[in-house]
Protein backbone atom coordinates (compact mmCIF):
# COMPACT_ATOMS: atom_id res chain seq x y z
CA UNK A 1 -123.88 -24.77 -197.81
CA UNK A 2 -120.63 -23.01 -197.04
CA UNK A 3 -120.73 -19.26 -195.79
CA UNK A 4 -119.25 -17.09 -198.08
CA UNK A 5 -118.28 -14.04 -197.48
CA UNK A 6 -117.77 -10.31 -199.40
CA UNK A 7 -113.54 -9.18 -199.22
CA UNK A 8 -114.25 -6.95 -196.50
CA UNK A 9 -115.11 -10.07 -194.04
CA UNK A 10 -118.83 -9.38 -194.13
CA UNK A 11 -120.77 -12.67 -194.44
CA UNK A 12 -122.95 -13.20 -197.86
CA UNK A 13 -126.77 -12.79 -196.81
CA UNK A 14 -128.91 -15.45 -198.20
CA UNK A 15 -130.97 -13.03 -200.72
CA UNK A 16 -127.78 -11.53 -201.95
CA UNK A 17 -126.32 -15.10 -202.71
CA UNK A 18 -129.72 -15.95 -204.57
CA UNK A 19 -128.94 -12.97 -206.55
CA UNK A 20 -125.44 -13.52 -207.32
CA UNK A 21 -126.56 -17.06 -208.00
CA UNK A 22 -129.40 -16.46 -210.24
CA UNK A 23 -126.98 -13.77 -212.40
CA UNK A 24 -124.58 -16.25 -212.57
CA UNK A 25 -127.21 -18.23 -214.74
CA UNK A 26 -128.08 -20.64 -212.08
CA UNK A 27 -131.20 -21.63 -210.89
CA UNK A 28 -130.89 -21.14 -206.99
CA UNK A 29 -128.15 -20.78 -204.97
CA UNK A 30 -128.13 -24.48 -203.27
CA UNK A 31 -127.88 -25.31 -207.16
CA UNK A 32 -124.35 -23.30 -207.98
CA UNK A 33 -123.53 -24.99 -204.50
CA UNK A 34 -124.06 -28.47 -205.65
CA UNK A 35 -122.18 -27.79 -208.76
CA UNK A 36 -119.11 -26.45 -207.00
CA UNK A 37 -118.96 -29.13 -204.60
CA UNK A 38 -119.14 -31.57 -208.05
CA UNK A 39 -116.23 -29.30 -209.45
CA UNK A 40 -114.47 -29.68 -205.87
CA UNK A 41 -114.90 -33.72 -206.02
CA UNK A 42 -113.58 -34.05 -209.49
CA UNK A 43 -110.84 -32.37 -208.92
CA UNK A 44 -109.53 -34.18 -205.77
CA UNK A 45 -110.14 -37.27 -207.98
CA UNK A 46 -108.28 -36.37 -210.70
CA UNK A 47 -105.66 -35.17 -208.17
CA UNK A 48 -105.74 -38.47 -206.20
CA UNK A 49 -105.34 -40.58 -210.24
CA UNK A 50 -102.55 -38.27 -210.75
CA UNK A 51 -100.64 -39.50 -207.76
């Protein structure tokens, strides 16, 4: 998993991205990772079909 981190530099801990996560309406936070990196993927294929 990426780090992410808050606007003022400071890195994300791991509770606070479960947190974020779970409010977001995902189930963990290695799930809203795997569906970002989906999101990432189809979107460098449709950018690669658009070519």
């Amino acid at each position: 998993m990426r780090v992410l981190r808050y606007a003022d530099g400071t890195v994300v801990s791991e509770s606070d991205l479960e947190t974020i996560a779970r409010a977001l309406g995902f189930s963990s936070a290695q799930r809203w990772s795997d569906y970002h990196a989906a999101a990432e993927r189809r979107r460098l294929s449709r950018e690669r079909s658009a070519a």
